[in-house]
N, C-alpha and C. Protein backbone atom coordinates (compact mmCIF):
# COMPACT_ATOMS: atom_id res chain seq x y z
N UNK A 1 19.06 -18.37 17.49
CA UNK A 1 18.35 -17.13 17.33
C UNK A 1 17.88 -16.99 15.88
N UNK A 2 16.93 -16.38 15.78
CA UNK A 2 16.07 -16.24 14.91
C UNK A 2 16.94 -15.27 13.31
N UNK A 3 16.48 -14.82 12.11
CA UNK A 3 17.16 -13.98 11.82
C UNK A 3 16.54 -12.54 11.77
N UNK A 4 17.44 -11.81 11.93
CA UNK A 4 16.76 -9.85 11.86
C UNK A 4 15.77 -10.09 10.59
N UNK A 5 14.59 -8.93 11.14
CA UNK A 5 14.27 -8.37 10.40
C UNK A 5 14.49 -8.21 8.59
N UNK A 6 15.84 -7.42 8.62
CA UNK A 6 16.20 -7.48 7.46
C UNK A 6 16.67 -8.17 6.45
N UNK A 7 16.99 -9.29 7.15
CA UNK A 7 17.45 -11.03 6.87
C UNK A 7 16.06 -11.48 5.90
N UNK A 8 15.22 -11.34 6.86
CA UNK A 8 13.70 -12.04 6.50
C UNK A 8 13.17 -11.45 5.61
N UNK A 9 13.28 -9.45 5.03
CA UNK A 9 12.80 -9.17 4.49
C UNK A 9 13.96 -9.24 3.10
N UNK A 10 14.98 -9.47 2.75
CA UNK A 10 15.74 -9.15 1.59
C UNK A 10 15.75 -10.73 1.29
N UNK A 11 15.73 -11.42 2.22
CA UNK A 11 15.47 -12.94 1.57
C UNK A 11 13.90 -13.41 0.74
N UNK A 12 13.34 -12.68 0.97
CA UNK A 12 12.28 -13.05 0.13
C UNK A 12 11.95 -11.56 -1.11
N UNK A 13 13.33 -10.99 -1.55
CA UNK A 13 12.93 -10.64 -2.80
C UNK A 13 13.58 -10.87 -4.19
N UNK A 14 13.30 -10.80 -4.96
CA UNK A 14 14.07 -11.22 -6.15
C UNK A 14 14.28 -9.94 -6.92
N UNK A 15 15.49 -9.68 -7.39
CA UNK A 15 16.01 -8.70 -8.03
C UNK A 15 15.73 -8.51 -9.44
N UNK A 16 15.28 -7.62 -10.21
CA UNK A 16 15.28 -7.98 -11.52
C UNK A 16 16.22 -6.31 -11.96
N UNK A 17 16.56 -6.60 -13.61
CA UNK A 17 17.36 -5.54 -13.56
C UNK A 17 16.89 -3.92 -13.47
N UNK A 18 15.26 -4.22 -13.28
CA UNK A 18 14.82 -2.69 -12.53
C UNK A 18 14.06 -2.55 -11.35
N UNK A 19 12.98 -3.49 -11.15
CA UNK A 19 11.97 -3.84 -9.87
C UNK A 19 12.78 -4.78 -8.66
N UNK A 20 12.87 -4.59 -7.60
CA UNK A 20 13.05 -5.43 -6.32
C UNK A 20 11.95 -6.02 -6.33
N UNK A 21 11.78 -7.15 -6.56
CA UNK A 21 9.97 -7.68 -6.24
C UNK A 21 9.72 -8.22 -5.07
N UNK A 22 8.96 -7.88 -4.23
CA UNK A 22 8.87 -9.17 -2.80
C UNK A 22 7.80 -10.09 -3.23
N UNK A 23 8.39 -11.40 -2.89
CA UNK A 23 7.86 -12.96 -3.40
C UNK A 23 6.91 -13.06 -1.68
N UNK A 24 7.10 -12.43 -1.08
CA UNK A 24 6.18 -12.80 0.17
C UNK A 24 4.62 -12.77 0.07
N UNK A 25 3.91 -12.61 1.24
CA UNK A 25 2.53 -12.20 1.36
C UNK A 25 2.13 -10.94 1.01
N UNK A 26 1.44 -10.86 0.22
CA UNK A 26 0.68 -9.27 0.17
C UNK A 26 -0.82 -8.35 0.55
N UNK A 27 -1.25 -7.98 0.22
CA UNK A 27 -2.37 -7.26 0.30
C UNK A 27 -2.35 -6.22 -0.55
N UNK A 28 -3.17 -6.65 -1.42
CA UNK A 28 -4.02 -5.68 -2.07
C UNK A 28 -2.63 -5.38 -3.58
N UNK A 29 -2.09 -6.00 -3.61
CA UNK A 29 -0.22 -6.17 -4.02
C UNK A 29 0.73 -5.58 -3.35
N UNK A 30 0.55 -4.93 -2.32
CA UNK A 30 1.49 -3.94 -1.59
C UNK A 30 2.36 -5.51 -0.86
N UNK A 31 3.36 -5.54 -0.42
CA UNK A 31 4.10 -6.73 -0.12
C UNK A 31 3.89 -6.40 1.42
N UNK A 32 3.94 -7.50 2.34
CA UNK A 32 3.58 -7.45 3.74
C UNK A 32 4.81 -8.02 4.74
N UNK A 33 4.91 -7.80 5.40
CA UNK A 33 5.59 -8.53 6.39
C UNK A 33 5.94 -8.34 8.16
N UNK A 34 5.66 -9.40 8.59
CA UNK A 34 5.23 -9.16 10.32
C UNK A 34 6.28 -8.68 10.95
N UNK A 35 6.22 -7.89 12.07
CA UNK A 35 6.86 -6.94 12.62
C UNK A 35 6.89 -6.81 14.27
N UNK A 36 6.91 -7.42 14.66
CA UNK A 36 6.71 -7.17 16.74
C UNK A 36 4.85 -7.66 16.21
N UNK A 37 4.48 -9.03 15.67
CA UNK A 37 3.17 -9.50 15.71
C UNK A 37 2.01 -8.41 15.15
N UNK A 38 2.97 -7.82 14.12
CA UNK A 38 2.00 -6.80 13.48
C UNK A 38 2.24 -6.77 11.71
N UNK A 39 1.31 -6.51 11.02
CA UNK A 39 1.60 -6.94 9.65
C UNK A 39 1.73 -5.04 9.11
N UNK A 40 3.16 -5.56 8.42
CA UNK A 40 3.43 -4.32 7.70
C UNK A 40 3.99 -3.86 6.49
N UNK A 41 3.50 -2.97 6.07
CA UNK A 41 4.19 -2.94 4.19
C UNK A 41 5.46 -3.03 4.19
N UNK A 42 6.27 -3.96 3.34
CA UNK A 42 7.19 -3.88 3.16
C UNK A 42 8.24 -2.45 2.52
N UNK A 43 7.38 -2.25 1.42
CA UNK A 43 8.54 -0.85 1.48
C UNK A 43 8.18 0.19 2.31
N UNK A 44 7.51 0.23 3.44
CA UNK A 44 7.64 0.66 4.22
C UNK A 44 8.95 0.42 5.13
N UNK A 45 8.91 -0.86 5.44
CA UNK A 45 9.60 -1.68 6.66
C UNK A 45 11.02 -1.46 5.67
N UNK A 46 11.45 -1.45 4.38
CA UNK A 46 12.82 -1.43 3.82
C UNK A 46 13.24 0.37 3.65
N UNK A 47 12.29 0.86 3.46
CA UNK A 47 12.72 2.64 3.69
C UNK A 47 13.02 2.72 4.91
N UNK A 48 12.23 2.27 5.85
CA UNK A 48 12.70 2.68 7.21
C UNK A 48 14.13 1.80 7.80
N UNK A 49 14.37 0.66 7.51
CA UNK A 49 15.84 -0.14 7.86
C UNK A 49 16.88 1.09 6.98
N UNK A 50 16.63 1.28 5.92
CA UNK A 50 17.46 2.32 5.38
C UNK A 50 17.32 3.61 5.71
N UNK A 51 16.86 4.41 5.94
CA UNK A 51 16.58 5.40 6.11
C UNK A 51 16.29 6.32 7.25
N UNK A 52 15.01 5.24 8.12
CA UNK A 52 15.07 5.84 9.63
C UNK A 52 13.38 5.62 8.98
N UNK A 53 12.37 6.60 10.70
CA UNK A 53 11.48 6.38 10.22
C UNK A 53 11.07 7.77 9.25
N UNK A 54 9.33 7.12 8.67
CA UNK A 54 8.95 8.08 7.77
C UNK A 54 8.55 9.34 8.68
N UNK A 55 8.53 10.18 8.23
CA UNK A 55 8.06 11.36 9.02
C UNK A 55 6.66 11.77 9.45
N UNK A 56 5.75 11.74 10.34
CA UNK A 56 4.66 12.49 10.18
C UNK A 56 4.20 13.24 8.63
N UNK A 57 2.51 12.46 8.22
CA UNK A 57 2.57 13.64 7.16
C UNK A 57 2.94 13.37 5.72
N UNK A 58 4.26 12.21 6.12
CA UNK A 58 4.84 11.84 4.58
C UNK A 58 4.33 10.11 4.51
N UNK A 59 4.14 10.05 3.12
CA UNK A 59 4.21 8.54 2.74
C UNK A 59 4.96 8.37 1.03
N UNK A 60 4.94 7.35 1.29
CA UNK A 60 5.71 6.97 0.01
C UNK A 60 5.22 6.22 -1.08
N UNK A 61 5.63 7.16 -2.02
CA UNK A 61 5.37 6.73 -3.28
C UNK A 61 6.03 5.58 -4.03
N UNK A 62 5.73 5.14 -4.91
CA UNK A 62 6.47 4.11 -5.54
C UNK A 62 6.26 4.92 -7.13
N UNK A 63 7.72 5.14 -7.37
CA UNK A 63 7.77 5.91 -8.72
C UNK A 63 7.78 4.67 -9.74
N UNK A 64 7.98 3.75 -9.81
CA UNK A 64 8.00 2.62 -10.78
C UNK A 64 6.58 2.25 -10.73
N UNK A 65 5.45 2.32 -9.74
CA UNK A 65 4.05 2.18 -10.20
C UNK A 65 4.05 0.87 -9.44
N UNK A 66 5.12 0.08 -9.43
CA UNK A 66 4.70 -1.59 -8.81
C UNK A 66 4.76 -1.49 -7.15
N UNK A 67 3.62 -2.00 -7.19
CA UNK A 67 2.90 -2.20 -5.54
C UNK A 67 4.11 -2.96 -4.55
N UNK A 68 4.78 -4.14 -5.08
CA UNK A 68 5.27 -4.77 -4.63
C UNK A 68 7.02 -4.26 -4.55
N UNK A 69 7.56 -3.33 -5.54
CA UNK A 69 8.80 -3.16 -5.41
C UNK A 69 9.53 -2.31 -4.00
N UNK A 70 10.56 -3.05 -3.75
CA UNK A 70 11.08 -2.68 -2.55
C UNK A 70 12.83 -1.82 -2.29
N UNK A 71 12.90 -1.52 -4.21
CA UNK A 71 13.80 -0.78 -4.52
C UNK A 71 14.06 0.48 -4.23
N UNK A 72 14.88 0.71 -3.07
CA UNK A 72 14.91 2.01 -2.71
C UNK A 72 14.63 3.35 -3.13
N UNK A 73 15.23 2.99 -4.43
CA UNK A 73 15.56 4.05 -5.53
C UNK A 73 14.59 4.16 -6.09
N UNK A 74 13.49 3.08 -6.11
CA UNK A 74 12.31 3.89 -6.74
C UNK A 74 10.64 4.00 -5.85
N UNK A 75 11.29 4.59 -4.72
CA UNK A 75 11.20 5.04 -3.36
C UNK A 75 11.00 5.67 -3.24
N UNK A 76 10.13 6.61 -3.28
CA UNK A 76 9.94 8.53 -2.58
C UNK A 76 9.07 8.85 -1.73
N UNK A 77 9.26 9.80 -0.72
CA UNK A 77 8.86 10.24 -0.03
C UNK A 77 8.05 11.44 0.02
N UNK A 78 6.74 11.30 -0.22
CA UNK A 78 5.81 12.61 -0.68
C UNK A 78 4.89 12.51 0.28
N UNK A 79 4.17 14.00 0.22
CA UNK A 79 3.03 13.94 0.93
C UNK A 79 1.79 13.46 0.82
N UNK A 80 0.42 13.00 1.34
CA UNK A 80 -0.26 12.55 0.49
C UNK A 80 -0.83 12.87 -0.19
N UNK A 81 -1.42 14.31 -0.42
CA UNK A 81 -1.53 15.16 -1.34
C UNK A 81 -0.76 14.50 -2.82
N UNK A 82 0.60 14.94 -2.67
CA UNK A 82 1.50 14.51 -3.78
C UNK A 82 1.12 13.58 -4.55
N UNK A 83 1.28 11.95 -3.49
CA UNK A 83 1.09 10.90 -4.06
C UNK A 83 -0.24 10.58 -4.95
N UNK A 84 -1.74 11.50 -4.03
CA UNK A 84 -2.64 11.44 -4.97
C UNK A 84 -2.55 11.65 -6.21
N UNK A 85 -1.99 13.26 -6.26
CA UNK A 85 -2.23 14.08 -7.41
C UNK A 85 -1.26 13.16 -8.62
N UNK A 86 -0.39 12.56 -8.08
CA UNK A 86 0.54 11.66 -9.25
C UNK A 86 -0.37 10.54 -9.07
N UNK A 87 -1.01 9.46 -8.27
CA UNK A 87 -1.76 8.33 -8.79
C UNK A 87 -3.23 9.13 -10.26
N UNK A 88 -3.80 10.06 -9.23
CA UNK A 88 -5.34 10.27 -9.67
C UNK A 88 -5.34 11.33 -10.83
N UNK A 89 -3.53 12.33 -10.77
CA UNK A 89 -4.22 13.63 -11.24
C UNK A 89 -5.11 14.92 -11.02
N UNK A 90 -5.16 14.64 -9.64
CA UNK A 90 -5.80 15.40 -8.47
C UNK A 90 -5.58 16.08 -7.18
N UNK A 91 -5.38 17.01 -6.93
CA UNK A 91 -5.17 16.96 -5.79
C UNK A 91 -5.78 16.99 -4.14
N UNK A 92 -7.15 16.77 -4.95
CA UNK A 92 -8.09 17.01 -4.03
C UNK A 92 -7.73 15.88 -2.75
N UNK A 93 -8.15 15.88 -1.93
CA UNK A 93 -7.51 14.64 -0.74
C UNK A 93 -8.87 14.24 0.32
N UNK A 94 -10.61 14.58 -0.43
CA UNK A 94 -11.68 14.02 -0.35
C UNK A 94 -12.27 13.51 -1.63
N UNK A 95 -13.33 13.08 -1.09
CA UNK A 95 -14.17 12.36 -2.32
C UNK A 95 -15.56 13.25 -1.99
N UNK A 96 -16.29 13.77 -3.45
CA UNK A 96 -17.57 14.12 -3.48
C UNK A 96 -18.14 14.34 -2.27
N UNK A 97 -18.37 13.18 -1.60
CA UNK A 97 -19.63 12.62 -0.35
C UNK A 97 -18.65 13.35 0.92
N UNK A 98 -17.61 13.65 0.49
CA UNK A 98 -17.19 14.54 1.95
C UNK A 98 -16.26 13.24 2.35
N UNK A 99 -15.88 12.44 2.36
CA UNK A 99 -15.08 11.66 3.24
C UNK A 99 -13.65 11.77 2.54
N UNK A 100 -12.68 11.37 3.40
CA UNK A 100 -11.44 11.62 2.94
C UNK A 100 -10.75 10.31 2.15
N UNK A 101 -10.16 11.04 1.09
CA UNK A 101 -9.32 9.93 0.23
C UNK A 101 -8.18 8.44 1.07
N UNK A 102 -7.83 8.12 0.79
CA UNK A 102 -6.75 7.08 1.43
C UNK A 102 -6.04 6.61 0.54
N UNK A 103 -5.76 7.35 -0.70
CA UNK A 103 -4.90 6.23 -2.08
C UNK A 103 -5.78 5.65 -2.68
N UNK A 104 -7.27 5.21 -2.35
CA UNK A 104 -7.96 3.83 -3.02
C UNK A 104 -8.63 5.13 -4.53
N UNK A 105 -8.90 3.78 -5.39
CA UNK A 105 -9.69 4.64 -6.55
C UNK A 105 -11.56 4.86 -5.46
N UNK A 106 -11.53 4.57 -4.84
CA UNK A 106 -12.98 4.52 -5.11
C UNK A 106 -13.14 5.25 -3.03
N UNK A 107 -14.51 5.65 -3.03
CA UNK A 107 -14.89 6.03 -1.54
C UNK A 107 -15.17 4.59 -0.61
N UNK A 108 -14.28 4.34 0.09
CA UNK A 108 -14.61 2.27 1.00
C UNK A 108 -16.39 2.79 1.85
N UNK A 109 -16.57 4.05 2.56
CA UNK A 109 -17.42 4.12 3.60
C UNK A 109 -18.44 4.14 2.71
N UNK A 110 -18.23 4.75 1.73
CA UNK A 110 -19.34 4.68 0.54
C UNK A 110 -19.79 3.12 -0.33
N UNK A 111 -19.03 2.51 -0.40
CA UNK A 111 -18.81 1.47 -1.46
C UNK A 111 -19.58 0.19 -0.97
N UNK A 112 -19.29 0.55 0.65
CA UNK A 112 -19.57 -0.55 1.69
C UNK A 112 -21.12 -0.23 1.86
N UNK A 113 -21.30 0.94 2.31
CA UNK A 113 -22.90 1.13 2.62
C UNK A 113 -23.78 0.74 0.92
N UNK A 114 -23.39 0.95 -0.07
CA UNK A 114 -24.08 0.48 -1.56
C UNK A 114 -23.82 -0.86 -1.42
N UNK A 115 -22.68 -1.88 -1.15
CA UNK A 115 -22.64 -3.15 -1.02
C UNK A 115 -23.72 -4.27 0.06
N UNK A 116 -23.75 -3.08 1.01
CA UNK A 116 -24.76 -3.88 1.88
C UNK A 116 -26.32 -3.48 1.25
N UNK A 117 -26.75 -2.32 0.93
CA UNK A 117 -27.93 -1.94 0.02
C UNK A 117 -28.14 -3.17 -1.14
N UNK A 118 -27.32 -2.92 -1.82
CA UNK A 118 -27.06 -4.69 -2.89
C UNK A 118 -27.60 -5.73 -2.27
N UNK A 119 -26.42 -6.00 -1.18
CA UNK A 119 -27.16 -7.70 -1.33
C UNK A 119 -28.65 -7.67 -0.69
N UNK A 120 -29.40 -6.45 0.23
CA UNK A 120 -30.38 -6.00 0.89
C UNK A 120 -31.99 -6.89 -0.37
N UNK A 121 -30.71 -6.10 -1.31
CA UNK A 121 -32.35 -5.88 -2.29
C UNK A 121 -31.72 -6.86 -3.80
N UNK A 122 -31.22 -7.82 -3.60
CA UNK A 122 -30.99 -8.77 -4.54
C UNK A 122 -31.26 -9.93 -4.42
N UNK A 123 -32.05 -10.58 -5.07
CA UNK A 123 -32.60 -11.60 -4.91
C UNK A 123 -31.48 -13.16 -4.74
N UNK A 124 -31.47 -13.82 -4.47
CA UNK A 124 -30.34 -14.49 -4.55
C UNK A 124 -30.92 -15.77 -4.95
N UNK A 125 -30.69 -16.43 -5.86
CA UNK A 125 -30.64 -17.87 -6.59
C UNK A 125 -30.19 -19.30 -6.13
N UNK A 126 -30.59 -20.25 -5.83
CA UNK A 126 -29.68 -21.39 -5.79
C UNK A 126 -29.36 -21.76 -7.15
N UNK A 127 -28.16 -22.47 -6.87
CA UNK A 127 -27.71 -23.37 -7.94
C UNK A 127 -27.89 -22.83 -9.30
């Protein structure tokens, strides 16, 4: 038999004397790891083995700032409101154009429609 979950996820982190770091796969630096054939944040997946699940409503912050740490303790559970207003300084929870925030610095529905406008009207070079 295979090993748990939690086997798989504490074996791939390395301790330092303040950050839990996960050495696994990531995205975007957030640390990843598969779940019933589904890919999922790790301090997600280590709050919830500890803790239970997150609640409707709440997500978690990482008070140490590192994407990848999986240290409980620097772990919190805020709303997203919260988490904005501590990443951005804001608490607003849209962007300008009306669409709603998600954590990212920037608007994606926005970013994407100017990205495709770009390459629309840019000439492109060989070599």
């Amino acid at each position: 038999m295979g090993k748990s979950l939690s086997q798989r996820l504490w074996d791939k982190v390395r301790k330092t004397s303040d950050c839990w770091v996960w050495q696994g796969a990531n995205n975007n630096g957030y640390g990843c790891i598969k779940v019933s054939g589904t890919n999922k944040y790790v301090h997600r997946v280590a709050w919830e083995l500890e803790n239970g699940p997150i609640p409707e409503g709440l997500t978690i912050d990482h008070l140490c700032k590192n994407r990848a740490c999986v240290r409980l303790s620097h772990l919190e559970l805020v709303t997203l409101q919260e988490n904005l207003f501590r990443r951005w300084g804001s608490t607003s929870t849209h962007y300008g154009c009306g669409h709603p925030k998600e954590g990212r610095g920037r608007c994606i529905p926005c970013n994407q429609d100017w990205h495709k406008q770009y390459q629309r009207t840019t000439p492109w070079k060989d070599g």
